[in-house]
N, C-alpha and C. Protein backbone atom coordinates (compact mmCIF):
# COMPACT_ATOMS: atom_id res chain seq x y z
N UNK A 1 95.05 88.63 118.03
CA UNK A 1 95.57 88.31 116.71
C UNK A 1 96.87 89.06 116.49
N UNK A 2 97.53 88.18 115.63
CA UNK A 2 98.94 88.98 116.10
C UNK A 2 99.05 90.07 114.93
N UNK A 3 98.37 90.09 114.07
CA UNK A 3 98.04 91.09 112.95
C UNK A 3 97.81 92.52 113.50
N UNK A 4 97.13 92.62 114.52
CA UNK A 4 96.66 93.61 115.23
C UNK A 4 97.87 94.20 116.32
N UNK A 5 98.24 93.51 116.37
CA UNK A 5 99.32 93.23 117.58
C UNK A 5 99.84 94.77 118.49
N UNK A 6 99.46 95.20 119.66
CA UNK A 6 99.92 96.44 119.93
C UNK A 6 100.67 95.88 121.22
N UNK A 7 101.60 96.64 121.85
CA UNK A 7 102.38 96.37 123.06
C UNK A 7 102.44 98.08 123.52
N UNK A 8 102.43 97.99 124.79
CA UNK A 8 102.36 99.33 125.85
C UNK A 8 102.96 99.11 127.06
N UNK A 9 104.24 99.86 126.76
CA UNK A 9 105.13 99.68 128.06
C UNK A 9 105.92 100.96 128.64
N UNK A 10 104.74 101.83 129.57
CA UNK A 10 105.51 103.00 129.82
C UNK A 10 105.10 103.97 128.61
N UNK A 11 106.26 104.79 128.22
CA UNK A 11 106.38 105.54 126.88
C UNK A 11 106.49 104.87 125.87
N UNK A 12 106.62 103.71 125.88
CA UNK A 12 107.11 102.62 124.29
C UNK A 12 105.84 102.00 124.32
N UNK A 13 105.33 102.60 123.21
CA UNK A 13 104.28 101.88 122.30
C UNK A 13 104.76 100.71 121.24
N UNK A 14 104.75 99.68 121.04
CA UNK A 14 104.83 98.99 120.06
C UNK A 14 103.78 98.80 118.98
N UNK A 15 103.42 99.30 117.55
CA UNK A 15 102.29 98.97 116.72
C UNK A 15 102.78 98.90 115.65
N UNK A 16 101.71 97.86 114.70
CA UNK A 16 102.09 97.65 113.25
C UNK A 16 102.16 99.03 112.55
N UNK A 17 102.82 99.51 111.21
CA UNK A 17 102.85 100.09 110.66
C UNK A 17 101.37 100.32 110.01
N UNK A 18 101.00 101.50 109.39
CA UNK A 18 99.67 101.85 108.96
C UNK A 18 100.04 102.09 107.75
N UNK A 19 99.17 102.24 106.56
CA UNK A 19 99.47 103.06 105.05
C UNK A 19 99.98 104.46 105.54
N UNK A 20 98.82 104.85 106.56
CA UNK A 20 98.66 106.56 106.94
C UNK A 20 99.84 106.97 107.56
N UNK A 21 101.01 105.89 108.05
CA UNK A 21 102.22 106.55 108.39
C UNK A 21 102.88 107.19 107.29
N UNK A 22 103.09 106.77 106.33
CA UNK A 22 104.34 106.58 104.97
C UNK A 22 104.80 108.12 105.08
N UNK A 23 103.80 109.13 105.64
CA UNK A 23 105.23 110.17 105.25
C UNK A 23 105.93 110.14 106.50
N UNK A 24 105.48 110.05 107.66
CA UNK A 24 106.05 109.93 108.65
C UNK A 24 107.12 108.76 108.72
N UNK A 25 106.93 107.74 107.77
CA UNK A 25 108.16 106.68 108.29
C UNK A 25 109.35 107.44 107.01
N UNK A 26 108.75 107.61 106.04
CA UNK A 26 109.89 108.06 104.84
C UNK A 26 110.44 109.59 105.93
N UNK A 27 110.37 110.21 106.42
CA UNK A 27 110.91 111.08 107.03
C UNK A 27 111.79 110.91 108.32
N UNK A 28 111.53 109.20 109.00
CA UNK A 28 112.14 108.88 110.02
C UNK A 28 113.49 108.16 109.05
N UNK A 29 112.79 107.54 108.06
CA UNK A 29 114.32 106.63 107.46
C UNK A 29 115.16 107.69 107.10
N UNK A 30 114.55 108.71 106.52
CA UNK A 30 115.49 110.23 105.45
C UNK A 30 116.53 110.28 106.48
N UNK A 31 115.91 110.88 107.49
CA UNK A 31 116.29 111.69 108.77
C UNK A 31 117.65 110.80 109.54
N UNK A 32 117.76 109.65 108.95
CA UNK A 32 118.69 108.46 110.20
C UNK A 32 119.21 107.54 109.09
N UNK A 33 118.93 108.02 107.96
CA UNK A 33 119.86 107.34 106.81
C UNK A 33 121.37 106.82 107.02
N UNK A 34 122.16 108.46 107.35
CA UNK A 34 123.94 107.89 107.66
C UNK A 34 123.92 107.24 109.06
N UNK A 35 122.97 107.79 110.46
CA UNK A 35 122.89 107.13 111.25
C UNK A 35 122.60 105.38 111.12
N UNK A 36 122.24 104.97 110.40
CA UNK A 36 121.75 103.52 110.15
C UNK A 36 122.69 102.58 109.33
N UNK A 37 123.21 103.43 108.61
CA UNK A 37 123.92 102.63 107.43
C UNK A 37 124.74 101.55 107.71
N UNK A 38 125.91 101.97 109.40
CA UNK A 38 126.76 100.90 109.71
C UNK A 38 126.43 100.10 110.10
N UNK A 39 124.98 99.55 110.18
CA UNK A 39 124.54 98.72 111.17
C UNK A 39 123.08 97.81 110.35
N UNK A 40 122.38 98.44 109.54
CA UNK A 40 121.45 97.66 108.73
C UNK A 40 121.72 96.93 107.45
N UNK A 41 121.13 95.57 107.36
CA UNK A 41 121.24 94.76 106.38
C UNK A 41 120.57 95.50 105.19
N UNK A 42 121.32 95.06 104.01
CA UNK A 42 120.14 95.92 102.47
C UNK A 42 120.68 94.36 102.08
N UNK A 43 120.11 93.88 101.10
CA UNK A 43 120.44 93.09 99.65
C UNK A 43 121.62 93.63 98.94
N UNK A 44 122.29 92.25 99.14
CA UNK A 44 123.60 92.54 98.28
C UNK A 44 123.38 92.78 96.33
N UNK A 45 124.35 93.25 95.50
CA UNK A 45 123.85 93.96 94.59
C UNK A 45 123.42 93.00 94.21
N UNK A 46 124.09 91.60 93.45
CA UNK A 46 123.87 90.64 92.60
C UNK A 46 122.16 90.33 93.21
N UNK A 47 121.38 90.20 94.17
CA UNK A 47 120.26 90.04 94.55
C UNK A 47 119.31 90.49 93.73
N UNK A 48 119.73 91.93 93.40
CA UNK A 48 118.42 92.91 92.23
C UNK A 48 117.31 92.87 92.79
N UNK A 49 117.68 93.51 94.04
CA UNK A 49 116.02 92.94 94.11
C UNK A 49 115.29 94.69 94.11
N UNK A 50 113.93 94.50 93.88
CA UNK A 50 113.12 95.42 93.49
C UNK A 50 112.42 96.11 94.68
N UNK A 51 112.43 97.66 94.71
CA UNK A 51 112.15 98.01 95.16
C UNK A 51 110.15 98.15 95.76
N UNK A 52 110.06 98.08 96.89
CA UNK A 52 108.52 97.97 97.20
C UNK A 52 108.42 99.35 97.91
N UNK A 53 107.23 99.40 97.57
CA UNK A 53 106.23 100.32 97.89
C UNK A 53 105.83 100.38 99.37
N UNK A 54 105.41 102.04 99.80
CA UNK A 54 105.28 101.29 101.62
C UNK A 54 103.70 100.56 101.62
N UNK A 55 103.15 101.15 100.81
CA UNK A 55 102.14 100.15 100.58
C UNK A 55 102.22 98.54 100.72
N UNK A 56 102.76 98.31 99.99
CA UNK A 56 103.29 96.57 99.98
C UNK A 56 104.03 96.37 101.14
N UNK A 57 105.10 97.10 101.59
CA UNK A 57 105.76 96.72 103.00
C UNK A 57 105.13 96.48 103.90
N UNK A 58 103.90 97.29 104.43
CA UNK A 58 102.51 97.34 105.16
C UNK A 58 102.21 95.57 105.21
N UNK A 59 101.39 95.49 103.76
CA UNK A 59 100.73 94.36 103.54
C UNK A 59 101.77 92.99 103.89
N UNK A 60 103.16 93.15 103.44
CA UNK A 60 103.55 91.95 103.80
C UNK A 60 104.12 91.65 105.14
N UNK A 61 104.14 92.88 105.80
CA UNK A 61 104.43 92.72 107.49
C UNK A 61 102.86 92.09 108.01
N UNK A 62 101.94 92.59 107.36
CA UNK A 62 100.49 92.11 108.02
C UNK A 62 100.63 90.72 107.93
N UNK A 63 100.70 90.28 106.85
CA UNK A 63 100.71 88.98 106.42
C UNK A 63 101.87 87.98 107.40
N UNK A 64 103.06 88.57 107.10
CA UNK A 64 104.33 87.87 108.38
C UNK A 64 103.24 87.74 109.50
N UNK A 65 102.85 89.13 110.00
CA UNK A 65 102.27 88.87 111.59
C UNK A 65 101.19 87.78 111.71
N UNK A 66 100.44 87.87 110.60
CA UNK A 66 99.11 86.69 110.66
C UNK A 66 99.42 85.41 110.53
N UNK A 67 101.07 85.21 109.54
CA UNK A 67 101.01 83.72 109.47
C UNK A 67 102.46 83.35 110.35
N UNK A 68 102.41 84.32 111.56
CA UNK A 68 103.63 84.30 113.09
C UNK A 68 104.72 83.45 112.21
N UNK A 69 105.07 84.49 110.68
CA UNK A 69 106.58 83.94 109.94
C UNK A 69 107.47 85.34 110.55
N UNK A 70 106.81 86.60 111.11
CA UNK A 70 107.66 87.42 111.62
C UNK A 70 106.86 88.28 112.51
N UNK A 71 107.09 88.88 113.58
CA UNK A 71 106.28 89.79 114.57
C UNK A 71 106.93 91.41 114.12
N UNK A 72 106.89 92.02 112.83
CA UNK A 72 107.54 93.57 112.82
C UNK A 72 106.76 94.43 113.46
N UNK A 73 106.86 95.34 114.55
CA UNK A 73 106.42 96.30 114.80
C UNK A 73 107.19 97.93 114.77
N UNK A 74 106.36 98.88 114.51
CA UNK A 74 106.84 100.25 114.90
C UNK A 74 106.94 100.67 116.03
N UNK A 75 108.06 101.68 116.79
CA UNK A 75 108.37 101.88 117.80
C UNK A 75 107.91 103.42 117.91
N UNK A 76 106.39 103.61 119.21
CA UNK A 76 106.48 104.76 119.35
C UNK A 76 106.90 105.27 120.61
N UNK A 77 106.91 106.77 120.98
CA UNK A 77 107.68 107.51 122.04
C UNK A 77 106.96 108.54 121.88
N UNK A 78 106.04 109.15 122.80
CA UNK A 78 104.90 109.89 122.72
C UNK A 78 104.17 110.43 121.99
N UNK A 79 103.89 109.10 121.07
CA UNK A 79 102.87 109.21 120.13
C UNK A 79 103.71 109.46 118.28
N UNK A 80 105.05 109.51 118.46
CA UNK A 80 106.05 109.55 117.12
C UNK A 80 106.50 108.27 116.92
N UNK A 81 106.73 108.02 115.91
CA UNK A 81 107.32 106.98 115.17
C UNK A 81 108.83 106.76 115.70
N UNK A 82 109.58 106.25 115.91
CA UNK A 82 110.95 106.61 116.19
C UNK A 82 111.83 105.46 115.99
N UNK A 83 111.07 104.02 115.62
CA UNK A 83 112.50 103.23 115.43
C UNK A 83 111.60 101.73 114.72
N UNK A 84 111.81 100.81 115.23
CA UNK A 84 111.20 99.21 114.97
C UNK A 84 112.36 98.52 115.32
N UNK A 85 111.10 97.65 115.72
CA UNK A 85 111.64 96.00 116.30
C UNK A 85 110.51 95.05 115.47
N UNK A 86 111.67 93.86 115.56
CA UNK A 86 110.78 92.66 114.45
C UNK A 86 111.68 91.42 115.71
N UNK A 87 110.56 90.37 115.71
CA UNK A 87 111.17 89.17 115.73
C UNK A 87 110.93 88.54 114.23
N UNK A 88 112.02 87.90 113.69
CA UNK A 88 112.24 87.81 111.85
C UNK A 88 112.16 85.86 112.35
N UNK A 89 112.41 85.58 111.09
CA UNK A 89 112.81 84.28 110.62
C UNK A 89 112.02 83.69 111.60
N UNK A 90 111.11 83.74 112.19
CA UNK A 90 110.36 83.03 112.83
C UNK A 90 109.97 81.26 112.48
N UNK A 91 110.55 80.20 113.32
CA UNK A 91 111.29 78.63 112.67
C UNK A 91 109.92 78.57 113.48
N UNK A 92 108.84 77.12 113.48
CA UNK A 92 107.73 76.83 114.32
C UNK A 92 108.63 75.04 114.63
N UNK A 93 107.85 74.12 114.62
CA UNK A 93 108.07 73.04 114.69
C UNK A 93 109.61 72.36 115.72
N UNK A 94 110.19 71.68 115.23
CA UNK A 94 111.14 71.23 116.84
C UNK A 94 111.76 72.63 117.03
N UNK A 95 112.58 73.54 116.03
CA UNK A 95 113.06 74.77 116.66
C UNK A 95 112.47 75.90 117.33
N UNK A 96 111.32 76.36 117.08
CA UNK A 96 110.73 77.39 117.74
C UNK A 96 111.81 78.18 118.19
N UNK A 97 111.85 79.39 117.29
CA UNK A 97 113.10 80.29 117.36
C UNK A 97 113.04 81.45 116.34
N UNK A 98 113.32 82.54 116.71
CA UNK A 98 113.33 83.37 115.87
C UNK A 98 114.46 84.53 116.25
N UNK A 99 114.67 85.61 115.31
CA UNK A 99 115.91 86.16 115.68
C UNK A 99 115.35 87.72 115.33
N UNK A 100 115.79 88.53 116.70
CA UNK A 100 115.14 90.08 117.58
C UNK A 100 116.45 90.76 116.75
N UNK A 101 115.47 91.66 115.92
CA UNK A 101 116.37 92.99 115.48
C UNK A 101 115.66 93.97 115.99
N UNK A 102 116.24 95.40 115.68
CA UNK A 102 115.99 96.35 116.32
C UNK A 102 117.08 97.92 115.71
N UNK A 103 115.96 98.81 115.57
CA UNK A 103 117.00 99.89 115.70
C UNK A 103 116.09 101.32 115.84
N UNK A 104 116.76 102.54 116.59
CA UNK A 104 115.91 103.76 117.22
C UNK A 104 116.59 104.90 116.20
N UNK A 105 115.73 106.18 116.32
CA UNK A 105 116.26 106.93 115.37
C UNK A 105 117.62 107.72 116.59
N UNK A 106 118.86 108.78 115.76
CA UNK A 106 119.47 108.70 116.61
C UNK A 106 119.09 109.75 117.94
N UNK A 107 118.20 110.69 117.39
CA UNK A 107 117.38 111.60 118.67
C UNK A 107 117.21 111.11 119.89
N UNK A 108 116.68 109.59 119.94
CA UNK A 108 116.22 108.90 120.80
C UNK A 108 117.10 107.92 121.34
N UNK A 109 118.37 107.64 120.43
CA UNK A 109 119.41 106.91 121.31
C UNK A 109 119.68 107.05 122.82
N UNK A 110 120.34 105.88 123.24
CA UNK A 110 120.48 106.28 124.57
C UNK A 110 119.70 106.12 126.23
N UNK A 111 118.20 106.44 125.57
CA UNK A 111 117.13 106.86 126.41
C UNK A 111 116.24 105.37 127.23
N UNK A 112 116.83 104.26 126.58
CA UNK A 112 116.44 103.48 127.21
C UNK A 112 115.23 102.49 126.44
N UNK A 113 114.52 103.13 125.43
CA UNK A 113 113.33 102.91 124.73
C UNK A 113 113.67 101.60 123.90
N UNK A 114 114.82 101.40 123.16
CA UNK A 114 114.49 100.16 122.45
C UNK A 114 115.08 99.18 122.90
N UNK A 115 115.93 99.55 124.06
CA UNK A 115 115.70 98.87 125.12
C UNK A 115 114.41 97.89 125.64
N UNK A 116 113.89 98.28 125.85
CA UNK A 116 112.26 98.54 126.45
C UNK A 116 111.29 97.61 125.37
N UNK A 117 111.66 98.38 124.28
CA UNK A 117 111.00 97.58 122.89
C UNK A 117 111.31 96.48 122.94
N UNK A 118 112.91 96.11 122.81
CA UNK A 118 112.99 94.57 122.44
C UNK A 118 112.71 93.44 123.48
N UNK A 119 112.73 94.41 124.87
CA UNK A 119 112.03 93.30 125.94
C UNK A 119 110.54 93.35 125.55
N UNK A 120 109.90 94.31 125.68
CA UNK A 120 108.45 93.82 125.37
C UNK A 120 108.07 92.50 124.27
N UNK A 121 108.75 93.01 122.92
CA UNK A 121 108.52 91.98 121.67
C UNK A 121 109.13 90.66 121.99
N UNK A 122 110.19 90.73 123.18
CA UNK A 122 110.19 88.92 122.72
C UNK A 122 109.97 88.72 124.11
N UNK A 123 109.48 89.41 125.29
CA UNK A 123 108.50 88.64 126.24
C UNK A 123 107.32 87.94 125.35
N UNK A 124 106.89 89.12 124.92
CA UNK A 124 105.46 88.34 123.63
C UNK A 124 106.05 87.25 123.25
N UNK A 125 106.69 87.36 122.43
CA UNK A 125 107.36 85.95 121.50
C UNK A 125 107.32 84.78 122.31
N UNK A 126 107.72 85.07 123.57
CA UNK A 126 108.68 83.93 123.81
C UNK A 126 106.95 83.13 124.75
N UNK A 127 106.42 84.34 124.93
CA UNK A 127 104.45 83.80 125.56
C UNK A 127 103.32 83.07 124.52
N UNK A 128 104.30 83.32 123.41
CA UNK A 128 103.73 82.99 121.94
C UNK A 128 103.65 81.73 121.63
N UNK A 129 104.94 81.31 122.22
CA UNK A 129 105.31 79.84 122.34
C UNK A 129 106.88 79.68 121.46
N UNK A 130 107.41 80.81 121.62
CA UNK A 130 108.98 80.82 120.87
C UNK A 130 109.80 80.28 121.92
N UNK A 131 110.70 78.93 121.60
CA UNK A 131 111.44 78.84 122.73
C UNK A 131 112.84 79.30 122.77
N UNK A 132 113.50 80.12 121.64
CA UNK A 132 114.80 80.57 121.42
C UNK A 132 115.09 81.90 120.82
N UNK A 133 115.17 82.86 121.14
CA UNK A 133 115.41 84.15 120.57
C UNK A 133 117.15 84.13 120.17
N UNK A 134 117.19 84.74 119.22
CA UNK A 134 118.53 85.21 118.55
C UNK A 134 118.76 87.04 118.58
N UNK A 135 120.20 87.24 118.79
CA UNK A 135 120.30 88.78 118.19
C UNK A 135 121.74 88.60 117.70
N UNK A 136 121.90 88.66 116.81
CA UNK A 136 122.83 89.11 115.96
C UNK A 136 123.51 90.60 115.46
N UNK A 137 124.77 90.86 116.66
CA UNK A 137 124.96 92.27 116.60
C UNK A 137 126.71 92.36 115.77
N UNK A 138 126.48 93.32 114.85
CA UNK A 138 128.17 93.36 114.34
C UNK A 138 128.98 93.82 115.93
N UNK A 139 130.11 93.27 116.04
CA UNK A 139 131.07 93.13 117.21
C UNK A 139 131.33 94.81 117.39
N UNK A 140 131.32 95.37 116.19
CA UNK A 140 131.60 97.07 117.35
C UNK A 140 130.28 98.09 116.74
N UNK A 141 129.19 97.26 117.78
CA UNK A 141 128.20 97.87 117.65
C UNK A 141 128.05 97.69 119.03
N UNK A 142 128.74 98.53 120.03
CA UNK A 142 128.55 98.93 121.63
C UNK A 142 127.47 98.51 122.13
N UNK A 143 126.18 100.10 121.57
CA UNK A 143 125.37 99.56 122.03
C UNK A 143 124.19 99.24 121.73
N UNK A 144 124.44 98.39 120.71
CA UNK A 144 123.56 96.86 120.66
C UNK A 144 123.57 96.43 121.33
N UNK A 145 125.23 95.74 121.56
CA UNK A 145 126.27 94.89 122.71
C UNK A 145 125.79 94.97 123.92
N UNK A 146 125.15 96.47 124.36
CA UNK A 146 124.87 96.95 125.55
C UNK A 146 123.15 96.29 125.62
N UNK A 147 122.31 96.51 124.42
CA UNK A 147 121.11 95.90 124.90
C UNK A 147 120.92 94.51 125.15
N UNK A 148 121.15 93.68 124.28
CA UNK A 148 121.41 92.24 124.30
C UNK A 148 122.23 91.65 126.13
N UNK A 149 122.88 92.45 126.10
CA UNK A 149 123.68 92.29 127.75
C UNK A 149 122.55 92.78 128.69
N UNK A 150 121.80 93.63 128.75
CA UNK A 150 120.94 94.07 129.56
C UNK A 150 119.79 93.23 130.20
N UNK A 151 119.56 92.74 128.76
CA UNK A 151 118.15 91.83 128.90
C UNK A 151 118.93 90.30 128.78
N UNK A 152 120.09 90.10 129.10
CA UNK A 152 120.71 89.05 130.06
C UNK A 152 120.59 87.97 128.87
N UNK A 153 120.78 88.18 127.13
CA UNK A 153 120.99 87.63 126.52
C UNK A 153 122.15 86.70 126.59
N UNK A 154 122.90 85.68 126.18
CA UNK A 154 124.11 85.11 126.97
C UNK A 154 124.87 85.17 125.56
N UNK A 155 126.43 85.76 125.40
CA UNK A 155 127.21 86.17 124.18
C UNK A 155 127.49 84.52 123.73
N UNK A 156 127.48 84.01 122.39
CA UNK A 156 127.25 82.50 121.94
C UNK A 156 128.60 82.31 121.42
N UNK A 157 128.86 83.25 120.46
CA UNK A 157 130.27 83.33 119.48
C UNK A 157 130.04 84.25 117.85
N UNK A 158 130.83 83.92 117.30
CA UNK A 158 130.77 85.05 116.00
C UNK A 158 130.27 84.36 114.76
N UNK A 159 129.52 84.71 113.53
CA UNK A 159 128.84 84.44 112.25
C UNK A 159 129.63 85.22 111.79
N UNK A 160 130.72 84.41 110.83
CA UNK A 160 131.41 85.04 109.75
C UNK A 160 130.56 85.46 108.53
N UNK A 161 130.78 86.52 108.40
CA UNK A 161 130.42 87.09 107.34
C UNK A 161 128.97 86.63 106.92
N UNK A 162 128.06 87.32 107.94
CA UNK A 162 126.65 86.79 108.59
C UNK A 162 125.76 87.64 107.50
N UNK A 163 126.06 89.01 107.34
CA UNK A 163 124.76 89.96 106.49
C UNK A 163 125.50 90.88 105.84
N UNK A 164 124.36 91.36 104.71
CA UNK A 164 125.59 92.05 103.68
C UNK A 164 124.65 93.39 104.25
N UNK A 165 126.02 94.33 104.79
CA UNK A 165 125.67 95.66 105.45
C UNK A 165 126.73 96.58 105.20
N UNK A 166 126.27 97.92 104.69
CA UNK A 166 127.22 98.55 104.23
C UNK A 166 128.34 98.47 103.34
N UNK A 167 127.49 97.82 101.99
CA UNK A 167 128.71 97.43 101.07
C UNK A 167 129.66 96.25 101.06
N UNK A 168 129.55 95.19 102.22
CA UNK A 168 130.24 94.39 102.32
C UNK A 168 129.52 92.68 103.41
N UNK A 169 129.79 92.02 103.23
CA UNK A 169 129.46 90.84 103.98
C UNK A 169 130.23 91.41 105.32
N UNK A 170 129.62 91.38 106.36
CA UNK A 170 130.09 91.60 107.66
C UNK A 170 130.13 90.44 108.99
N UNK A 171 130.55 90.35 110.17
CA UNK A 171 130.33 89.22 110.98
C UNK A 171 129.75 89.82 112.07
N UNK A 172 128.95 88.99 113.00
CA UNK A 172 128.33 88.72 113.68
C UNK A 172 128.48 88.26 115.32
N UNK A 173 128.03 89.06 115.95
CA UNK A 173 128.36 88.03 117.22
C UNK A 173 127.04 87.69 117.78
N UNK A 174 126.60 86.63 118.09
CA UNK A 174 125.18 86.09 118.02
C UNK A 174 125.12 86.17 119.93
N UNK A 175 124.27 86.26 120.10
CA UNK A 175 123.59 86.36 121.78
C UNK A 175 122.03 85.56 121.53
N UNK A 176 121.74 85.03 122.78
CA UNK A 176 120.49 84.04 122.62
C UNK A 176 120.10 83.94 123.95
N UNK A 177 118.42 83.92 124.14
CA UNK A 177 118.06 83.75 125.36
C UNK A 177 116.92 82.28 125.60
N UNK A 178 116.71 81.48 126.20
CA UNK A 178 115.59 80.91 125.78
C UNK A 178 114.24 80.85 126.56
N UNK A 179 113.61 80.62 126.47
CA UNK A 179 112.24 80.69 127.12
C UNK A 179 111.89 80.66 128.57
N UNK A 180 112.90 79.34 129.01
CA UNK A 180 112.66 78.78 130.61
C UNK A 180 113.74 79.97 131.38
N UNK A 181 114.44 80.85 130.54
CA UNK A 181 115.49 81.59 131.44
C UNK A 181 115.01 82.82 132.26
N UNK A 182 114.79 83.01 133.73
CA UNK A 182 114.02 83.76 134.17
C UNK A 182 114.30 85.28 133.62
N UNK A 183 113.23 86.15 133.06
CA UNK A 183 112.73 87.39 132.73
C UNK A 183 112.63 88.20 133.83
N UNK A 184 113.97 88.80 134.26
CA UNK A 184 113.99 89.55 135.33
C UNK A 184 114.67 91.15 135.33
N UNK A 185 113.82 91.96 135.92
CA UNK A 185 114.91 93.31 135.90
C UNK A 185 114.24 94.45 135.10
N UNK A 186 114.56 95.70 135.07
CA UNK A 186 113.29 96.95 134.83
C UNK A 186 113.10 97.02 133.63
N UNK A 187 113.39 96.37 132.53
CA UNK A 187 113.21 96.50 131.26
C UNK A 187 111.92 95.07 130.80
N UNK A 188 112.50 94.24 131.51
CA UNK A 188 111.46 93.00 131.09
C UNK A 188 109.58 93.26 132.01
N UNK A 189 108.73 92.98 130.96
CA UNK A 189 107.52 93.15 131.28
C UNK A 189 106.52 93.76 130.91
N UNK A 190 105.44 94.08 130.14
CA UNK A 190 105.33 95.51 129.44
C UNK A 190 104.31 96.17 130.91
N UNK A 191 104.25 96.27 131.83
CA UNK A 191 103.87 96.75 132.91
C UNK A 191 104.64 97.44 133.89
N UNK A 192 106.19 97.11 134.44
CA UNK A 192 106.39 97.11 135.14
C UNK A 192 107.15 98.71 135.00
């Protein structure tokens, strides 16, 4: 059940969020706040939108995972919390497609791990029966640039003014892999 959903690859644990994390995740977001800022979507102001509880965040990731409208998981690294990956917008019917975000705290940059993560989550996906993954990385975000290239995503072109991040509508350079494209190389697999 994908509610349950755990992935184990190496040191990268993939698992849903728990209630019993919340101080541990409010201490990973505190902690990687300016680290994150150039690079994560919030709601633009006119949106208003209201703040939730990690309580409710919990419940409605459960719910995404049960009704496969999104796969969010937490990223662990010996047994700590340290980042998340989601396959989002999850389309079913002729598109079967969804679009792989991702981000690590900055301690752990570097190391290879969400790396690791985002191959595990959309090998799943794509075994799930997803036939099109998306990643959508702002153009000087290296290394994003660098994961999406790794796991042999293919660069598509740019989304003007794609997500409102950091105060402003920003663009996009979209990368996409699809299902039949062979899954090859030390990151793809959660075994290998």
């Amino acid at each position: 059940m994908a509610r349950d959903l755990v992935l184990d690859g190496g040191p990268v644990r993939l698992r849903p969020l728990r209630p019993s994390d919340e101080s541990a995740w409010a201490r990973l977001r505190a902690d990687n706040r300016d680290w994150l800022r150039p690079w994560e979507a919030s709601a633009p102001p006119e949106a208003d939108a209201e703040a939730m509880s990690f309580r409710s965040f919990v419940r409605v990731e459960r719910r995404q995972r049960r009704d496969l409208e999104a796969l969010p998981l937490a990223i662990e690294v010996g047994g700590e919390l340290v980042g998340r990956v989601a396959v989002a917008g999850i389309q079913w019917g002729a598109q079967r497609s969804g679009s792989l975000g991702y981000w690590i705290a900055e301690s752990h940059a570097g190391r290879g791990h969400v790396t690791r993560a985002a191959a595990m989550l959309a090998d799943h996906a794509f075994r799930a029966g997803l036939h099109r993954i998306e990643i959508a990385i702002r153009p000087e975000n290296i290394g994003s640039r660098r994961i999406a290239e790794k796991l042999g995503f293919t660069e598509e072109g740019i989304r003007r003014s794609y997500l409102y991040i950091d105060g402003d509508w920003r663009d996009h350079v979209v990368f996409a892999r699809t299902q039949g494209e062979p899954r090859i190389g030390r990151y793809w697999g959660a075994g290998d």
